[in-house]
Structure formats: C-alpha cells, structure tokens
Protein backbone atom coordinates (compact mmCIF):
# COMPACT_ATOMS: atom_id res chain seq x y z
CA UNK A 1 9.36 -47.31 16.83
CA UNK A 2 8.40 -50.79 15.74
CA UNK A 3 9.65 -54.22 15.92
CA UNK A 4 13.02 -54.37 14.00
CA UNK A 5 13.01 -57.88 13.88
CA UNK A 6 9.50 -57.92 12.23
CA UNK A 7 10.70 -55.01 9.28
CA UNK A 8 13.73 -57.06 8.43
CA UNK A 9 12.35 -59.93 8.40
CA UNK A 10 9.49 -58.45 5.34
CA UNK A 11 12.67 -56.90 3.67
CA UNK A 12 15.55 -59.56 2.84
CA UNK A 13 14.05 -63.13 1.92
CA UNK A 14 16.82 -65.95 2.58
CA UNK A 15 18.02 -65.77 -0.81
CA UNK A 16 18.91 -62.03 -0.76
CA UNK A 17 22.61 -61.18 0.07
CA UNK A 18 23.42 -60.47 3.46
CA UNK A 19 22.79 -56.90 4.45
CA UNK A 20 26.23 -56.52 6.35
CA UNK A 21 24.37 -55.88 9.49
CA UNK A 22 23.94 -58.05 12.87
CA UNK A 23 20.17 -58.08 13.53
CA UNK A 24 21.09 -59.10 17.45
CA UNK A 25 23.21 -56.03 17.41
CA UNK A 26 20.38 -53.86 15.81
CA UNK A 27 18.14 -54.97 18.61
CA UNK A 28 20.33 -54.64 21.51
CA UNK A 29 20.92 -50.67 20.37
CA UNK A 30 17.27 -50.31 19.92
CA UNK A 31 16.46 -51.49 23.23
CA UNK A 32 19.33 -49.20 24.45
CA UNK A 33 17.79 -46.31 22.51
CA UNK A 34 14.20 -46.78 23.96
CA UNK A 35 15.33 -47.23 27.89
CA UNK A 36 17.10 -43.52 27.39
CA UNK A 37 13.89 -42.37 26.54
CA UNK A 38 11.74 -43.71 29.03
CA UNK A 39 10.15 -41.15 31.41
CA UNK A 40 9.25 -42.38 35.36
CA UNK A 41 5.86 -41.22 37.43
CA UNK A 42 3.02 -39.31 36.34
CA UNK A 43 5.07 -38.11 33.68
CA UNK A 44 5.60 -41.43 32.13
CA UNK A 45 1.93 -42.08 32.75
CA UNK A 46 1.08 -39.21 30.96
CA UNK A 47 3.22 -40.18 27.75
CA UNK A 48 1.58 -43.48 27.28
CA UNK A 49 -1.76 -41.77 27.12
CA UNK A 50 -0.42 -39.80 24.86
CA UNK A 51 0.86 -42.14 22.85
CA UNK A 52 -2.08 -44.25 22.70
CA UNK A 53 -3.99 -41.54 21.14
CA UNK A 54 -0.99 -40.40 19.55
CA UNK A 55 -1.61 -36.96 19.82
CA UNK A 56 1.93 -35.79 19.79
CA UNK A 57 3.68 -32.60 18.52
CA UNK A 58 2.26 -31.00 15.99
CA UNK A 59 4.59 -29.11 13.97
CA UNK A 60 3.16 -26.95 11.42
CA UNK A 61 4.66 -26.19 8.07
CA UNK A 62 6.98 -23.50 7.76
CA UNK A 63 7.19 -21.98 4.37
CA UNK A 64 10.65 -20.36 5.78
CA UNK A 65 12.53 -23.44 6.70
CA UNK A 66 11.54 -24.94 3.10
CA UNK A 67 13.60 -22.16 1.68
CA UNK A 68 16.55 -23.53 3.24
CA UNK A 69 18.59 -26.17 1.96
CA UNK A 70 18.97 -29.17 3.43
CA UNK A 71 22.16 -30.39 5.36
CA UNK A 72 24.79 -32.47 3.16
CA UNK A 73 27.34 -33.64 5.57
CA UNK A 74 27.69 -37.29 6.38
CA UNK A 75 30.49 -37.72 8.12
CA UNK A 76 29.09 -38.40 11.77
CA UNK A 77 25.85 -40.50 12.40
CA UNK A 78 24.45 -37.39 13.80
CA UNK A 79 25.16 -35.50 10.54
CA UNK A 80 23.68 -38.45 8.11
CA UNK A 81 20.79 -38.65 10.31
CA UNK A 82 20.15 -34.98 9.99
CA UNK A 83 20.75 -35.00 6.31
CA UNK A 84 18.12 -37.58 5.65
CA UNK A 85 15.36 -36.75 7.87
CA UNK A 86 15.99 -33.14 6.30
CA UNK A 87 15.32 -35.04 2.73
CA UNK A 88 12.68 -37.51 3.80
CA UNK A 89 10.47 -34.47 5.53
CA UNK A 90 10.86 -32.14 2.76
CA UNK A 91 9.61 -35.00 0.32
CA UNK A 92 6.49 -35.95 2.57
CA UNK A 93 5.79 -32.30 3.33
CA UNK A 94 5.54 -31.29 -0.14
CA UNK A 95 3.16 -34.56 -1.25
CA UNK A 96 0.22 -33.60 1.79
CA UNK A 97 -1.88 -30.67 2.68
CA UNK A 98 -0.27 -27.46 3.41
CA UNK A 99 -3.36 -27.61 6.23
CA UNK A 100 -2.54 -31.22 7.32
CA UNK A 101 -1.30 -31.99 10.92
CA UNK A 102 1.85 -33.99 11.19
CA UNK A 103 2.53 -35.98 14.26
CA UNK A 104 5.09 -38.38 15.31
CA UNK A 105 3.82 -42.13 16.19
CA UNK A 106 5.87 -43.33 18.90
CA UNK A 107 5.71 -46.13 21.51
CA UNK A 108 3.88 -45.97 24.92
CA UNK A 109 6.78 -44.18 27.05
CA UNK A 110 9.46 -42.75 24.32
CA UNK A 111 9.38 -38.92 24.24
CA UNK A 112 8.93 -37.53 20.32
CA UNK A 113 11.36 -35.71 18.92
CA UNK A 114 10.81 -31.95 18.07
CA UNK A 115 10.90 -32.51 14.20
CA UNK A 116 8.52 -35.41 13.62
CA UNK A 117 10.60 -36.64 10.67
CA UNK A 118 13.77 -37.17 12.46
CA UNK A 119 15.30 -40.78 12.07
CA UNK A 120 16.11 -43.11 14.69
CA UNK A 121 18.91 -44.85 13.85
CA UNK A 122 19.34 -48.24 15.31
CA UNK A 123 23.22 -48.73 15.30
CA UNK A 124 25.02 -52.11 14.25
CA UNK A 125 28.38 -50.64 13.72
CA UNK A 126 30.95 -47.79 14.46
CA UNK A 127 30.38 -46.16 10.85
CA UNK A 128 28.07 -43.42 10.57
CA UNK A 129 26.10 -45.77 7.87
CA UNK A 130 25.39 -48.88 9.68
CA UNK A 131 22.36 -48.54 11.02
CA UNK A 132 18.80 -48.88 10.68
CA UNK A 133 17.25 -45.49 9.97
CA UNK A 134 13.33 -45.94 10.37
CA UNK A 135 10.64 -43.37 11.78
CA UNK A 136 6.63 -43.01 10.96
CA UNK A 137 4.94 -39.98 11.30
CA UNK A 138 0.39 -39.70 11.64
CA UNK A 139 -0.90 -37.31 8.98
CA UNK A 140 -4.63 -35.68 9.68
CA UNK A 141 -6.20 -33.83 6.90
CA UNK A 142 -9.95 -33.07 5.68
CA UNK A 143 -10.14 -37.02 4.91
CA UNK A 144 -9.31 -38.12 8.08
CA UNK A 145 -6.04 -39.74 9.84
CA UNK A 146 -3.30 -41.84 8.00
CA UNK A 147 0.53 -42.88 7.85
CA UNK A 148 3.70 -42.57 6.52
CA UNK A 149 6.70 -44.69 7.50
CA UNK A 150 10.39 -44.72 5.88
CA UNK A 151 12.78 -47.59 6.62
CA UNK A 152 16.48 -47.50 5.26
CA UNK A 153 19.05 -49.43 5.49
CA UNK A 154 22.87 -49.71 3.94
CA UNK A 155 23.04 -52.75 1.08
CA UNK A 156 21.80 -53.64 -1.90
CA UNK A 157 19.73 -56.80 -1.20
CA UNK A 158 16.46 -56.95 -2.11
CA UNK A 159 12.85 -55.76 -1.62
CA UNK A 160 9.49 -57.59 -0.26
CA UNK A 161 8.79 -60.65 -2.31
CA UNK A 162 5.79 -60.84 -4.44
CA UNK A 163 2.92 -63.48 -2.72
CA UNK A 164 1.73 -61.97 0.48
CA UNK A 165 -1.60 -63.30 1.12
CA UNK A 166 -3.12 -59.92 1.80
CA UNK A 167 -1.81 -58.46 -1.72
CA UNK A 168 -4.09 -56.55 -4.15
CA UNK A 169 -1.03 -56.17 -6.68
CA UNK A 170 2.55 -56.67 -6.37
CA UNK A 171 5.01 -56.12 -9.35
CA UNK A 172 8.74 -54.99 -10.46
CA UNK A 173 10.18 -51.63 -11.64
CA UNK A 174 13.52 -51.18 -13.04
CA UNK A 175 14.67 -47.58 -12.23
CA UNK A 176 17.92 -45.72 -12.89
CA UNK A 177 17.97 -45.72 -9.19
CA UNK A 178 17.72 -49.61 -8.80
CA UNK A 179 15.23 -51.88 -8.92
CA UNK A 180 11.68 -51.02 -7.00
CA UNK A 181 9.30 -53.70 -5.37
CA UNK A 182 5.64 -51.55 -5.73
CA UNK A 183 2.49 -53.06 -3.36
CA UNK A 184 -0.53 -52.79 -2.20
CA UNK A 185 -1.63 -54.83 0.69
CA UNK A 186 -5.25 -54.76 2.64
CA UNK A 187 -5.77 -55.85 6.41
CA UNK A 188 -9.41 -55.93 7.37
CA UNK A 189 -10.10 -52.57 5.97
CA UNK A 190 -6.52 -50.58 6.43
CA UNK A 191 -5.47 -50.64 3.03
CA UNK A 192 -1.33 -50.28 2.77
CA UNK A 193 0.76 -48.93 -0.40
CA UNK A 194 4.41 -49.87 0.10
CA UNK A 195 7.30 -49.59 -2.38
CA UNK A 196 10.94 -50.80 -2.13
CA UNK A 197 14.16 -49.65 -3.85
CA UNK A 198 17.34 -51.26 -4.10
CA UNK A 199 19.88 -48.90 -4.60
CA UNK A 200 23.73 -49.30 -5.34
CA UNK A 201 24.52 -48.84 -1.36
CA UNK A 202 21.19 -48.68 0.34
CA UNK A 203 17.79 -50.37 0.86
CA UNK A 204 15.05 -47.94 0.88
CA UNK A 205 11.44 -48.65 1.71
CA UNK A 206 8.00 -46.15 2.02
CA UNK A 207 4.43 -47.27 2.76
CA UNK A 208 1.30 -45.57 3.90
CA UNK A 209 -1.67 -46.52 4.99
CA UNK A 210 -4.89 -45.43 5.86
CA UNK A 211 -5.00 -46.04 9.75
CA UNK A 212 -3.26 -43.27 11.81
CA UNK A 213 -1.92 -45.56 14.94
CA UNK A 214 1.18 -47.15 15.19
CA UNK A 215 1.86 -50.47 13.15
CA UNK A 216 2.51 -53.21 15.82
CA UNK A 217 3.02 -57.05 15.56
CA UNK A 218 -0.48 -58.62 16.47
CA UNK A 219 -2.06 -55.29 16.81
CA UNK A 220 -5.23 -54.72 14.16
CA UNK A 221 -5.52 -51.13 12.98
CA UNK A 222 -8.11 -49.23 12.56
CA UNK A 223 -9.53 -47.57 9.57
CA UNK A 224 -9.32 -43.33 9.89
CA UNK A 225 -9.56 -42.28 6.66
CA UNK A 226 -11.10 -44.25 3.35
CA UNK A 227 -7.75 -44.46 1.30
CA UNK A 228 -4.12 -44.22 2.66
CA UNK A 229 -2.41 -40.79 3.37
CA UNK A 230 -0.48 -40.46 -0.09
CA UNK A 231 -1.42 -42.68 -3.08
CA UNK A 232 0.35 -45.55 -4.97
CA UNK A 233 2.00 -43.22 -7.46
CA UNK A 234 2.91 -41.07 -4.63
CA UNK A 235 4.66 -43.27 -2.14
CA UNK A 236 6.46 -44.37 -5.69
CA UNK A 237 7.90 -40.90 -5.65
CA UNK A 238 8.99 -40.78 -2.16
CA UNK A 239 11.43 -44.03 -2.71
CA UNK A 240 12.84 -42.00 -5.65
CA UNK A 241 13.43 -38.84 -4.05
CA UNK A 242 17.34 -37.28 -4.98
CA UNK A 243 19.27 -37.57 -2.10
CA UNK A 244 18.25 -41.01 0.07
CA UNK A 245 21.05 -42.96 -1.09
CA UNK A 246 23.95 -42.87 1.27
C-alpha cells in the first residue's frame, strides 16, 4: 500500500530495540505481494484510473455482520490476518457515519480486496506473527473525503519521536496497554492525527488525515475535507481497541 521502508523508518528511531524483523525481507515479500496483483491490458489500465481517483469498492455497513463476533484464531497468518482486520474494521466502523462511504486506497494496478479493512501482511518470517500488517481505507461523509490507516507490527520498540518539523503537538501517554506516542502533524493544509502504542508483543500505530488519496513519498495531498476523518481523541481510541495485541 505504501512505502514500507518509509513507515519503518517514522516508527523505530536508532535507539529503539530491534524489531526482530529484516526490513530487506519485508520488502522483497511486498514486492512479491504487489506483482500477484497486477492486472495486464485494458484491464490494468482501467485499475490505475481507478486508483487514481480511488473510487474503489464501496462496502456499505451491515448492521447484520456487526452482530457477529469476530474471528479469534491465530494460528495461521491467514487466521491472524482475519482476526485483526475483523477488530480494526469493527473499531473504525463504529467511530464514522453509519451514511459514510468506505473505500480501500490502493496503488495504481493492485486489485482491492472485497472487505476494505483487510490487512496486507508483508511477511519477514515463517510464523504467522512476523509480518507487517498495514492497510488504509478513504472515508466520504457530509464533510467531505478523509483517511484512516493502521500499521502493526510484532515488538515492543518504540513509537515516533517527538520533534518533527511539521508538529502542532507531540506528547507521551502511559496506558495499561503500553506506552502511546499521540500527534498531530500539518502538511500544507492536510492536517494528520497519529498515535502510537507500544504494547508487550506488538507495535501498533493509527493516523488520519484529512486528504482522501493515498499517502506517498514525495506526493503532496490534497485537502478534501476541513479536519481529518476521526479526531485526536478518536484515533486515541482506535490504538486502544481490546484485541490488537497479538
């Protein structure tokens, strides 16, 4: 989805603890991951344009499948994956507009998933936990268009440091959970809440912002909306929603 070298590289500072995973190794199954997904002919053609405007699938919410509780297996990749997206969706779902259209921001050529909250998982390792698990989904409302992203990762090093030159605040939480970074950060006028927990065996990190294209390195976003998708206190929530740790 975005530059994996670029996300770890804001998440563990040198003086963090390794992470326990091999960032060439990260890269090399996320470049694996995106060639499976690459369409050829008019049909790739037609998922770049696509993607550019991303105007993806639009999955409405289902009042049904809330009932239902989420998967709790974690055996296989494939199950932890499940169980998390299942966890992460449910928590985003519940914090926007029942009326709000939720699509999945994707690269030019890689074909969204059917649930717009399912995790990629970047593998660095045979165990089902070593991975990155990242995904970012466009949320259109009344207001206008913003995002949500979600990266985790197994460890317990470290969030963003305080300093960025485009912070408005930056501070420290301790939290049964661990300890949270909590941020907000303006680019020209996309204005980014972000907040980072270190938990006892993973790293988990929200933001949103008030731009609904995809965050790429060197690419300037545009405003869509005139604060981001969910507020401070919200994306706050989202890092300590029951279940993330893994």
């Amino acid at each position: 989805m975005e530059d994996v070298r670029s996300v770890l590289t804001a998440y563990v500072t040198e003086d963090e603890p390794p992470i326990g995973l091999s960032g060439e190794a990260v890269l090399a199954a996320a470049r694996a991951a995106r060639r499976r997904h690459l369409l050829t002919g008019a049909a790739a053609l037609a998922v770049v344009v696509l993607a550019l405007g991303l105007a993806v699938v639009v999955l409405p919410h289902r009042g049904s499948v809330a009932n239902v509780p989420c998967p709790t297996a974690s055996d296989t990749r494939e199950a932890l994956v499940d169980r998390l997206s299942c966890v992460v969706g449910r928590a985003i779902r519940a914090l926007v507009s029942p009326d709000a259209q939720i699509t999945r921001l994707t690269i030019p050529g890689e074909t969204p998933p059917e649930d717009p909250f399912h995790l990629i998982a970047d593998a660095a390792g045979e165990a089902p936990r070593e991975a990155l698990f990242h995904m970012g989904v466009r949320v259109t409302d009344a207001e206008g268009s913003g995002s949500v992203y979600v990266l985790m990762l197994p460890g317990s090093s470290g969030g963003p440091p305080c300093g960025a030159p485009e912070e408005l605040s930056c501070r420290t939480e301790p939290t049964p959970q661990g300890l949270m970074w909590l941020s907000t950060l303006r680019s020209g006028d996309v204005v980014t809440h972000r907040v980072a927990r270190a938990g006892p065996d993973a790293q988990v990190q929200f933001w949103s912002n008030n731009s609904g294209v995809l965050e790429r390195s060197g690419v300037r976003l545009p405003e869509q909306r005139p604060e981001p998708t969910l507020t401070a206190a919200q994306v706050r929530q989202l890092a300590l929603t029951p279940g993330l740790d893994f």
